[in-house]
PDB file of N, CA and C in Angstrom:
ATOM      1  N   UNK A   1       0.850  -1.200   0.000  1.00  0.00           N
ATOM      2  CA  UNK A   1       0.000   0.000   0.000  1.00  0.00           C
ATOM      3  C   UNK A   1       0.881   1.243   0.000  1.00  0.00           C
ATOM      4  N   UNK A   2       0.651   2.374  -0.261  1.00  0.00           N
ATOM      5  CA  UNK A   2       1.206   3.215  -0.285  1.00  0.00           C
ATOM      6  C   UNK A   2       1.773   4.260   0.622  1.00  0.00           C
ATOM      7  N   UNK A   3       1.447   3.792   1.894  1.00  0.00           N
ATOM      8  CA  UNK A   3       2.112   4.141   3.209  1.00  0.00           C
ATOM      9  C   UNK A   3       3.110   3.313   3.708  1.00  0.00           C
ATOM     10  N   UNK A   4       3.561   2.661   3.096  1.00  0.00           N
ATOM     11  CA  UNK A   4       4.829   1.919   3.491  1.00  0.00           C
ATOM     12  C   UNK A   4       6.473   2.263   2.800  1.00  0.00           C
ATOM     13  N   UNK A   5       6.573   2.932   1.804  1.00  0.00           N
ATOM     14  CA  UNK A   5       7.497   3.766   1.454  1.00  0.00           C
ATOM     15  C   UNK A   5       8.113   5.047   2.191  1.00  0.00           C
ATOM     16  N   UNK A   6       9.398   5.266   2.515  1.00  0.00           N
ATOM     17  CA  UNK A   6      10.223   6.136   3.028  1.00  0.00           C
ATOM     18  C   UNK A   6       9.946   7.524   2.241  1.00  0.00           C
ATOM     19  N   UNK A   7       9.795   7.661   0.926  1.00  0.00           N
ATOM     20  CA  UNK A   7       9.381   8.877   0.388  1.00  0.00           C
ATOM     21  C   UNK A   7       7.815   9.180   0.942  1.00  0.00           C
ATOM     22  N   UNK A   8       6.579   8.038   1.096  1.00  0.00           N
ATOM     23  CA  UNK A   8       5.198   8.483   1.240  1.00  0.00           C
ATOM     24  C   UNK A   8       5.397   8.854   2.373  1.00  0.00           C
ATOM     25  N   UNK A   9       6.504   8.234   3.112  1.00  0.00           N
ATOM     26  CA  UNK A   9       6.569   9.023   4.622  1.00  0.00           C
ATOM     27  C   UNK A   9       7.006  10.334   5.067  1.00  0.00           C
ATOM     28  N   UNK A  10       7.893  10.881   4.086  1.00  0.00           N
ATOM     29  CA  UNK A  10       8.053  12.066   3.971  1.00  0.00           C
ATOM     30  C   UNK A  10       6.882  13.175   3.752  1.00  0.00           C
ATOM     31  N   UNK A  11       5.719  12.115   2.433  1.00  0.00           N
ATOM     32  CA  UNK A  11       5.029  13.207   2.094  1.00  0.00           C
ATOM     33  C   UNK A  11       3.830  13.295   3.297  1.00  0.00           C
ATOM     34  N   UNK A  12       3.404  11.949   3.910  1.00  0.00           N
ATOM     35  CA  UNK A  12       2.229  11.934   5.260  1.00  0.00           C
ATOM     36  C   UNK A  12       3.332  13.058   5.980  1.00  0.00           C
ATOM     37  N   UNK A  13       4.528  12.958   6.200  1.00  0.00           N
ATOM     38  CA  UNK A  13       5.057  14.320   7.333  1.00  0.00           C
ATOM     39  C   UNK A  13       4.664  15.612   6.860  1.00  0.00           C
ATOM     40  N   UNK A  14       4.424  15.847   5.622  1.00  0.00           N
ATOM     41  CA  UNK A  14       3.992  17.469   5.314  1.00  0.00           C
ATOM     42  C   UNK A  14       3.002  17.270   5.095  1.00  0.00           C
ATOM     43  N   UNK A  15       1.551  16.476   4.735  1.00  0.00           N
ATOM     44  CA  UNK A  15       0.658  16.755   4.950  1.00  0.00           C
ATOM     45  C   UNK A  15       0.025  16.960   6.371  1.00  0.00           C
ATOM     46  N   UNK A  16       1.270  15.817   7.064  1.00  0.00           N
ATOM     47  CA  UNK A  16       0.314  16.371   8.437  1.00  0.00           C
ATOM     48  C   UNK A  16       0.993  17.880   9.089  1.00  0.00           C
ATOM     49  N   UNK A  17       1.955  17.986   8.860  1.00  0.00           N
ATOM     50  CA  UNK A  17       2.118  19.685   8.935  1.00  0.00           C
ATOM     51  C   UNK A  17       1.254  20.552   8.792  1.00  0.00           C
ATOM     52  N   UNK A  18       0.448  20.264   7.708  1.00  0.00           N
ATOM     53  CA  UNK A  18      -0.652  20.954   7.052  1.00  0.00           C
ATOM     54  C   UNK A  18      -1.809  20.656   8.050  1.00  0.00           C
ATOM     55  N   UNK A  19      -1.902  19.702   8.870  1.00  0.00           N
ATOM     56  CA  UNK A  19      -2.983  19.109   9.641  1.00  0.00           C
ATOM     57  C   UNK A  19      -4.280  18.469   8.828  1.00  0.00           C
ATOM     58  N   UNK A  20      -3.705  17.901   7.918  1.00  0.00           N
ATOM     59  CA  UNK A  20      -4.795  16.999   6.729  1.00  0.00           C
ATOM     60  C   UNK A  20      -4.201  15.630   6.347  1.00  0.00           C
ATOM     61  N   UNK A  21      -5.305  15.068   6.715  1.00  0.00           N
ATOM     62  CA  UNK A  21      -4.717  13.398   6.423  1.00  0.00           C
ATOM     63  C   UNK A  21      -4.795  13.065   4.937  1.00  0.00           C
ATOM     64  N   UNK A  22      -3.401  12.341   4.723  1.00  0.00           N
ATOM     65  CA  UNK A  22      -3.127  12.470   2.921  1.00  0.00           C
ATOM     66  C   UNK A  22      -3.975  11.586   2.011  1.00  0.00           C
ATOM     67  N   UNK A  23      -4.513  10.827   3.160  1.00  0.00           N
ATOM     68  CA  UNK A  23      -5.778  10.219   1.946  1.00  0.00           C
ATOM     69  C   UNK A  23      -6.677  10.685   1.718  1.00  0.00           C
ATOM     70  N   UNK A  24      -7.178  12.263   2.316  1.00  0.00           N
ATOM     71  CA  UNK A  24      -7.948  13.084   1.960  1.00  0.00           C
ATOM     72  C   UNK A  24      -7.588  13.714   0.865  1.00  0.00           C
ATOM     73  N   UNK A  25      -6.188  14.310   0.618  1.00  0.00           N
ATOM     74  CA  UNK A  25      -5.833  14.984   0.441  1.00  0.00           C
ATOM     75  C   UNK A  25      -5.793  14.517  -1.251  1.00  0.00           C
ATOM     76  N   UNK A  26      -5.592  13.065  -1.073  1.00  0.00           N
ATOM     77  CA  UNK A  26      -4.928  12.511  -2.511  1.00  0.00           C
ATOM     78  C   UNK A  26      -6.500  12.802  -3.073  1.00  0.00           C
ATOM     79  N   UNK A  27      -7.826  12.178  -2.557  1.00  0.00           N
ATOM     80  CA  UNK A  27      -9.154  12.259  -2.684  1.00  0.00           C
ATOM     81  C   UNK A  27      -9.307  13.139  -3.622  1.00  0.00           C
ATOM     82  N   UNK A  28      -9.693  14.596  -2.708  1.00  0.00           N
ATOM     83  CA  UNK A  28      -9.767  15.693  -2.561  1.00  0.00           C
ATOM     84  C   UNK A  28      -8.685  16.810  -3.776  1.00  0.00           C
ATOM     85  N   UNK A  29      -7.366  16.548  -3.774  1.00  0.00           N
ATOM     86  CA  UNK A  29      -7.136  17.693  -3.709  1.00  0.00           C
ATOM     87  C   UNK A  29      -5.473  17.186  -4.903  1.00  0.00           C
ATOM     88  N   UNK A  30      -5.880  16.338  -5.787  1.00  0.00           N
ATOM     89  CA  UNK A  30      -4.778  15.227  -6.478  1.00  0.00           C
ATOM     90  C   UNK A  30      -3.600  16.006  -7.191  1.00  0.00           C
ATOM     91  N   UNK A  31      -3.812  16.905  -7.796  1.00  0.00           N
ATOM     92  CA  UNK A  31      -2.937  17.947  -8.113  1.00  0.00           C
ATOM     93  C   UNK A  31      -1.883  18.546  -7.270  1.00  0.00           C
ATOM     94  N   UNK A  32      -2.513  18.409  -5.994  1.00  0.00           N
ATOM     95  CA  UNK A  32      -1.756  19.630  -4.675  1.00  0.00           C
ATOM     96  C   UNK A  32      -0.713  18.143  -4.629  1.00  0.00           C
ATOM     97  N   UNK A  33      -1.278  16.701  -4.763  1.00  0.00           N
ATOM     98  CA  UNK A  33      -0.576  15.903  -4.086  1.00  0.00           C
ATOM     99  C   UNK A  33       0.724  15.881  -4.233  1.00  0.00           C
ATOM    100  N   UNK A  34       0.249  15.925  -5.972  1.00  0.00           N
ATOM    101  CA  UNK A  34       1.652  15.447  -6.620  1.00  0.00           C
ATOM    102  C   UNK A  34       2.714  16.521  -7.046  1.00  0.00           C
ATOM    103  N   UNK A  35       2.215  17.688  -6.683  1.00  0.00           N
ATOM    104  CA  UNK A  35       2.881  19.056  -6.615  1.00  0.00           C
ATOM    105  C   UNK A  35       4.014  18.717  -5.021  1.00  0.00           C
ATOM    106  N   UNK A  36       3.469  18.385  -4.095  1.00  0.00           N
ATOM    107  CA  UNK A  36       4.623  18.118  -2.601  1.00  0.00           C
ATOM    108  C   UNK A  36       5.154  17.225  -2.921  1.00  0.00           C
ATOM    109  N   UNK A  37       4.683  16.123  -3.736  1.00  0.00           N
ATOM    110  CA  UNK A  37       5.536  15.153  -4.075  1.00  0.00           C
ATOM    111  C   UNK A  37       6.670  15.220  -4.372  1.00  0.00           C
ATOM    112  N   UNK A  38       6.327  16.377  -5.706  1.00  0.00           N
ATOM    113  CA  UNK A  38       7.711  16.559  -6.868  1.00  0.00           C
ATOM    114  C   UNK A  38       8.733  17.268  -5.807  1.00  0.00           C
ATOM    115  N   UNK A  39       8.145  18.094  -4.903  1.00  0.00           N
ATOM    116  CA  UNK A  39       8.781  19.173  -4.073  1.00  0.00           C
ATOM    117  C   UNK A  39       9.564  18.090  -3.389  1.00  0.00           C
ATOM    118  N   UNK A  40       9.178  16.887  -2.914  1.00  0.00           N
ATOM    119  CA  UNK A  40       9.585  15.953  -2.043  1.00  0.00           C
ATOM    120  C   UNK A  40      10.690  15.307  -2.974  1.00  0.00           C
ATOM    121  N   UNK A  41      10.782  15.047  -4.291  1.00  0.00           N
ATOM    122  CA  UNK A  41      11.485  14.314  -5.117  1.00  0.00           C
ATOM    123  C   UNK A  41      13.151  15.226  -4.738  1.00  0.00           C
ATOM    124  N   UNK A  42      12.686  16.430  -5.210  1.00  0.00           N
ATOM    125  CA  UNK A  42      13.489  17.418  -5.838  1.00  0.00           C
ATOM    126  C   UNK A  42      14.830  17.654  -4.079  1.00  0.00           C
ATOM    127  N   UNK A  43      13.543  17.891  -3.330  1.00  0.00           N
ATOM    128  CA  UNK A  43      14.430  18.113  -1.920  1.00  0.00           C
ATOM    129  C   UNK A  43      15.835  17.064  -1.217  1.00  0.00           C
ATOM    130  N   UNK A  44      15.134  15.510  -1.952  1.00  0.00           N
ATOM    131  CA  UNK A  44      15.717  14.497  -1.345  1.00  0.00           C
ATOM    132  C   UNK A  44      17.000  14.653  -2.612  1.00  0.00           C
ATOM    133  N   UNK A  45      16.900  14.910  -3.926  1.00  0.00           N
ATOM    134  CA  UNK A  45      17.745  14.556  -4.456  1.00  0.00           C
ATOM    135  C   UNK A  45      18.933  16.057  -4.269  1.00  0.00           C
ATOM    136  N   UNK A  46      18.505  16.925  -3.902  1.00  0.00           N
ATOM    137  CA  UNK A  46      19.564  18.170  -3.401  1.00  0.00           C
ATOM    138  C   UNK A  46      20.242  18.120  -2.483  1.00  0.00           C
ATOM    139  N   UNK A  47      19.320  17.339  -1.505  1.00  0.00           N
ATOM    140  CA  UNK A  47      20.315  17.262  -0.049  1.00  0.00           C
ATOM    141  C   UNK A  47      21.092  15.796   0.273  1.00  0.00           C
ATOM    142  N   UNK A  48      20.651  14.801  -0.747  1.00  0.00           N
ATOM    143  CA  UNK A  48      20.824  13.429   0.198  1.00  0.00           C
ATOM    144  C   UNK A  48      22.382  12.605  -1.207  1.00  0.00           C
ATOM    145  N   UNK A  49      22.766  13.932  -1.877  1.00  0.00           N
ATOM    146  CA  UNK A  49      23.296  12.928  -3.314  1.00  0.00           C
ATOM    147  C   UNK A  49      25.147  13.066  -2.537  1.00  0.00           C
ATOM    148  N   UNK A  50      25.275  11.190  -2.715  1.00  0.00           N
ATOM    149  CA  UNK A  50      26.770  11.707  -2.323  1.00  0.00           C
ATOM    150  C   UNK A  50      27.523  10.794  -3.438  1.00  0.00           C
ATOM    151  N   UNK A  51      26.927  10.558  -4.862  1.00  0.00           N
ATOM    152  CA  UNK A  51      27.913  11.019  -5.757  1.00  0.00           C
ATOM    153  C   UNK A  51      26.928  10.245  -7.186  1.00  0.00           C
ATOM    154  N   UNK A  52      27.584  10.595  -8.455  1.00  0.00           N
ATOM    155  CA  UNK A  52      26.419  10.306  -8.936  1.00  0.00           C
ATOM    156  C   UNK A  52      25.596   9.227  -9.564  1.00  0.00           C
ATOM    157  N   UNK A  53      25.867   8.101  -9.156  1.00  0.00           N
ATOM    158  CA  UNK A  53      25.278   6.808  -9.230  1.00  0.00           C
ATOM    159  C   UNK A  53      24.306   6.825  -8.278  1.00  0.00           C
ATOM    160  N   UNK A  54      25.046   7.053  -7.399  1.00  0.00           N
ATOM    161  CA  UNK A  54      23.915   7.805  -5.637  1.00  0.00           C
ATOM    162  C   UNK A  54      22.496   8.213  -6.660  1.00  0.00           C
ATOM    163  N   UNK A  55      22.650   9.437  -7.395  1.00  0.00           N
ATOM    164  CA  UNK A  55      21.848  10.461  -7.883  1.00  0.00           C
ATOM    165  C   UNK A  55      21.037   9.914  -8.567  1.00  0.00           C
ATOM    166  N   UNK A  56      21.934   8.982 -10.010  1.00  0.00           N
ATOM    167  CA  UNK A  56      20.933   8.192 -10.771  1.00  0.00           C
ATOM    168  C   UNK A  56      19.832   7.002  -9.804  1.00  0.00           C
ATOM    169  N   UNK A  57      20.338   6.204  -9.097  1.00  0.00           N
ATOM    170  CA  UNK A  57      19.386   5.044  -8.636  1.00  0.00           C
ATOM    171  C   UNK A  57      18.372   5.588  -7.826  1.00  0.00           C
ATOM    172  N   UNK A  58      18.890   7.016  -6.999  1.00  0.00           N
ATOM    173  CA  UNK A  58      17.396   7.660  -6.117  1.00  0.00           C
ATOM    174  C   UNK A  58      16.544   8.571  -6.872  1.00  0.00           C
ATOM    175  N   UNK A  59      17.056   8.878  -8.339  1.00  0.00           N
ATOM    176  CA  UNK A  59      15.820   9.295  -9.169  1.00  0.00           C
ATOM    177  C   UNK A  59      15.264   8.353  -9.784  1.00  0.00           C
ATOM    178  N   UNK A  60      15.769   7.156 -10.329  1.00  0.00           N
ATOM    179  CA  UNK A  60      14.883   6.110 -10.763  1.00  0.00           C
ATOM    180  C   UNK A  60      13.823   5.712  -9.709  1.00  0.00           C
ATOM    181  N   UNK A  61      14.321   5.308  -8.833  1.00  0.00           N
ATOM    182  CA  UNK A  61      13.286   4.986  -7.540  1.00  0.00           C
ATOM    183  C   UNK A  61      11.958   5.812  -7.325  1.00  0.00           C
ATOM    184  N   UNK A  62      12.965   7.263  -7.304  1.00  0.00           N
ATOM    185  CA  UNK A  62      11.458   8.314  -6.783  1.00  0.00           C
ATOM    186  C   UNK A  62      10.900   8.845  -8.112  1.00  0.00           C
ATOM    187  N   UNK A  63      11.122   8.806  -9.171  1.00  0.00           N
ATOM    188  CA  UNK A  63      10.261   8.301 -10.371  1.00  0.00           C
ATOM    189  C   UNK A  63       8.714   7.151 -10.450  1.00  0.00           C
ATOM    190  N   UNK A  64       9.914   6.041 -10.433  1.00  0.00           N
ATOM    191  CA  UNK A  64       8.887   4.856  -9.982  1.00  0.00           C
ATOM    192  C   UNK A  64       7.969   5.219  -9.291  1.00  0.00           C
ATOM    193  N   UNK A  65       7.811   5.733  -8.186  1.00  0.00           N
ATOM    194  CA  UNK A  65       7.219   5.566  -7.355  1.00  0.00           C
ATOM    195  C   UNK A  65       6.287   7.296  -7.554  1.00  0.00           C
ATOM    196  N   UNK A  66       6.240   7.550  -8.557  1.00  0.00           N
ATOM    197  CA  UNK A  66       5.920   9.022  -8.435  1.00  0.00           C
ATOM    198  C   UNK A  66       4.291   8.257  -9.550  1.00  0.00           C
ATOM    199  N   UNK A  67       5.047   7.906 -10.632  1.00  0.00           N
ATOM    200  CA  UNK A  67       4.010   6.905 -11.371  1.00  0.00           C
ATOM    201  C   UNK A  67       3.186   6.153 -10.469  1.00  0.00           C
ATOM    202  N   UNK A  68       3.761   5.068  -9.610  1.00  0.00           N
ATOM    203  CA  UNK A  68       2.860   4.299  -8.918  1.00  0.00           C
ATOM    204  C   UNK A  68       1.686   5.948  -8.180  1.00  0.00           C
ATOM    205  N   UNK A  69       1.938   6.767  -7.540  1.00  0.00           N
ATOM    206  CA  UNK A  69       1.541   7.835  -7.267  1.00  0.00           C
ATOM    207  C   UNK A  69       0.228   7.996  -8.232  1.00  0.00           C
ATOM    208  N   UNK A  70       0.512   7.984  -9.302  1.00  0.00           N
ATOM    209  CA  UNK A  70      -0.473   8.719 -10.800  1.00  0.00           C
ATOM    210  C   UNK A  70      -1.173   7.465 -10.934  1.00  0.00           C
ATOM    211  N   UNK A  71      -0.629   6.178 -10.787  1.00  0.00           N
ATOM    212  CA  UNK A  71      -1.569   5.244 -10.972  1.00  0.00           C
ATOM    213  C   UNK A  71      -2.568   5.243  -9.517  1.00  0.00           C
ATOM    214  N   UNK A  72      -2.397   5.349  -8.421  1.00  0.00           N
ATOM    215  CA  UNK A  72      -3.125   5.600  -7.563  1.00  0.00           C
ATOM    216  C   UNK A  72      -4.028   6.672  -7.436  1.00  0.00           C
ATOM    217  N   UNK A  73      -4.057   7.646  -8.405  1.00  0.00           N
ATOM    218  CA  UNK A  73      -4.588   8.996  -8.637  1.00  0.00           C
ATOM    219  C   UNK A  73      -5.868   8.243  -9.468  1.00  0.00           C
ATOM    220  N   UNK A  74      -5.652   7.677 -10.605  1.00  0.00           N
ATOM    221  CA  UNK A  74      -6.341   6.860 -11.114  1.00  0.00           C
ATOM    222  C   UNK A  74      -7.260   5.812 -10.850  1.00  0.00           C
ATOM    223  N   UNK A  75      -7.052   5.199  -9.746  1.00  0.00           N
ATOM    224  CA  UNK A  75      -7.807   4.337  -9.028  1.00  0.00           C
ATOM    225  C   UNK A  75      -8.749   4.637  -8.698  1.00  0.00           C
ATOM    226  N   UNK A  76     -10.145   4.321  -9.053  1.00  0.00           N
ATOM    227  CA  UNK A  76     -11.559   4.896  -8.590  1.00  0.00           C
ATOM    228  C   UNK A  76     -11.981   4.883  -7.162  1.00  0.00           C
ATOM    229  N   UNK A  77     -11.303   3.258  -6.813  1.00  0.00           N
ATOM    230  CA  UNK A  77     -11.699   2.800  -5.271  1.00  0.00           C
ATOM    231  C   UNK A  77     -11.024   3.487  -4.342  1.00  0.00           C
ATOM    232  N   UNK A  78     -10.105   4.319  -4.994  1.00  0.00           N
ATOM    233  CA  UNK A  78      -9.140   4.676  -4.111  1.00  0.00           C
ATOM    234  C   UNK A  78      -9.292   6.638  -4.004  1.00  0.00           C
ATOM    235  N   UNK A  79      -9.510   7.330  -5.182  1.00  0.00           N
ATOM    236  CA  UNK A  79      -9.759   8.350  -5.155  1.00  0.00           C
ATOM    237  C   UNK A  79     -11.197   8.896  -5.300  1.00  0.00           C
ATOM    238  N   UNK A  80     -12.206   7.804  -5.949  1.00  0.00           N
ATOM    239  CA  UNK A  80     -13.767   8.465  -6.410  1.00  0.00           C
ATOM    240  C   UNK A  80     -13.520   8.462  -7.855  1.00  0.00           C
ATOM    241  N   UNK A  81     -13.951   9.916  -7.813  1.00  0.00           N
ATOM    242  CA  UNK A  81     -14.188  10.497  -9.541  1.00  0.00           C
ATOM    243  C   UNK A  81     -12.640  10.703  -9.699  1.00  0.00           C
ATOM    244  N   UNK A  82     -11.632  10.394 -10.355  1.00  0.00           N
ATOM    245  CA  UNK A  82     -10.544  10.592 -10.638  1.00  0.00           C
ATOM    246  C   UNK A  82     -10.058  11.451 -11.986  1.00  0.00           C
ATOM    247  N   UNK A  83      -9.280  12.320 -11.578  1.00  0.00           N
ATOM    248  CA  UNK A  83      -9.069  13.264 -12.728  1.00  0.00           C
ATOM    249  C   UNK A  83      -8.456  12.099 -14.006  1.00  0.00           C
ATOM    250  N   UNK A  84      -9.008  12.838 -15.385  1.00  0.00           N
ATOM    251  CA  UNK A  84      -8.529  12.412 -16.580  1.00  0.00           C
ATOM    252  C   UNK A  84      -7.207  12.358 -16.767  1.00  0.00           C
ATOM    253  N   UNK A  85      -6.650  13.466 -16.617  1.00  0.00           N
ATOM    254  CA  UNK A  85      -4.992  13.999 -16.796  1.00  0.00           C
ATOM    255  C   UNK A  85      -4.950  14.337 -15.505  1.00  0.00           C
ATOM    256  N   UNK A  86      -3.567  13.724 -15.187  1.00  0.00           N
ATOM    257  CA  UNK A  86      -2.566  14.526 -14.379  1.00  0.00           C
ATOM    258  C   UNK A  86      -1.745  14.911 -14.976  1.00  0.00           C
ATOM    259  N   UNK A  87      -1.183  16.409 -13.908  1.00  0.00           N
ATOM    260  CA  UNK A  87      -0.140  16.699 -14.353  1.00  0.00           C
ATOM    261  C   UNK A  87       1.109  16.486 -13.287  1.00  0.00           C
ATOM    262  N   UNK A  88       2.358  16.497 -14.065  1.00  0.00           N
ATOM    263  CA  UNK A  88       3.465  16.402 -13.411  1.00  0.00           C
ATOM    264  C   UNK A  88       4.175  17.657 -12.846  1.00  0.00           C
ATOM    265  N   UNK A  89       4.422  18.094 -12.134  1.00  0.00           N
ATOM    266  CA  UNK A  89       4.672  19.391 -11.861  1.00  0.00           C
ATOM    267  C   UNK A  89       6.325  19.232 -11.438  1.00  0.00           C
ATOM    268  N   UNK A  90       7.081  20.600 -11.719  1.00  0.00           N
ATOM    269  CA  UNK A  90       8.064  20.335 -11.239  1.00  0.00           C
ATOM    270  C   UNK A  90       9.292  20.244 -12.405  1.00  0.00           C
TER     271      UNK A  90
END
């Protein structure tokens, strides 16, 4: 499920900053999601790269997993009425 990843855990930490639980949020608000996401992609790969193989395998990963993201956006059972297009932001 999608709360078991080290990046979704990053992003449940800023939604709950926000004081909104992220399965509302994904519901509700799918655009904003994947907008902290990218913010979340972008942050980990600025601060965490210590050289660049490092760089390549933690953007493949948080790629992957940005898709699995869009496919979950997609999921009816999981979001409702689900937007047609997403966009990728970032």
């Amino acid at each position: 499920m999608l709360a078991k990843s080290s990046s979704t855990m990053n992003l449940i930490k800023s939604f709950n900053s926000l004081n909104t639980p992220v399965f509302t949020c994904i519901r509700k608000k799918p655009r904003q999601v994947l907008a902290l996401f990218t913010v979340e992609i972008n942050y980990i790969l600025e601060q965490n790269i210590m050289n660049k193989q490092t760089a390549i395998t933690l953007e493949k990963n948080m790629i992957n997993k940005q898709f699995r993201l869009i496919e979950l956006l997609h999921d009816e059972r999981i979001v409702g009425a689900a937007p047609k297009r997403v966009k990728i932001f970032g």
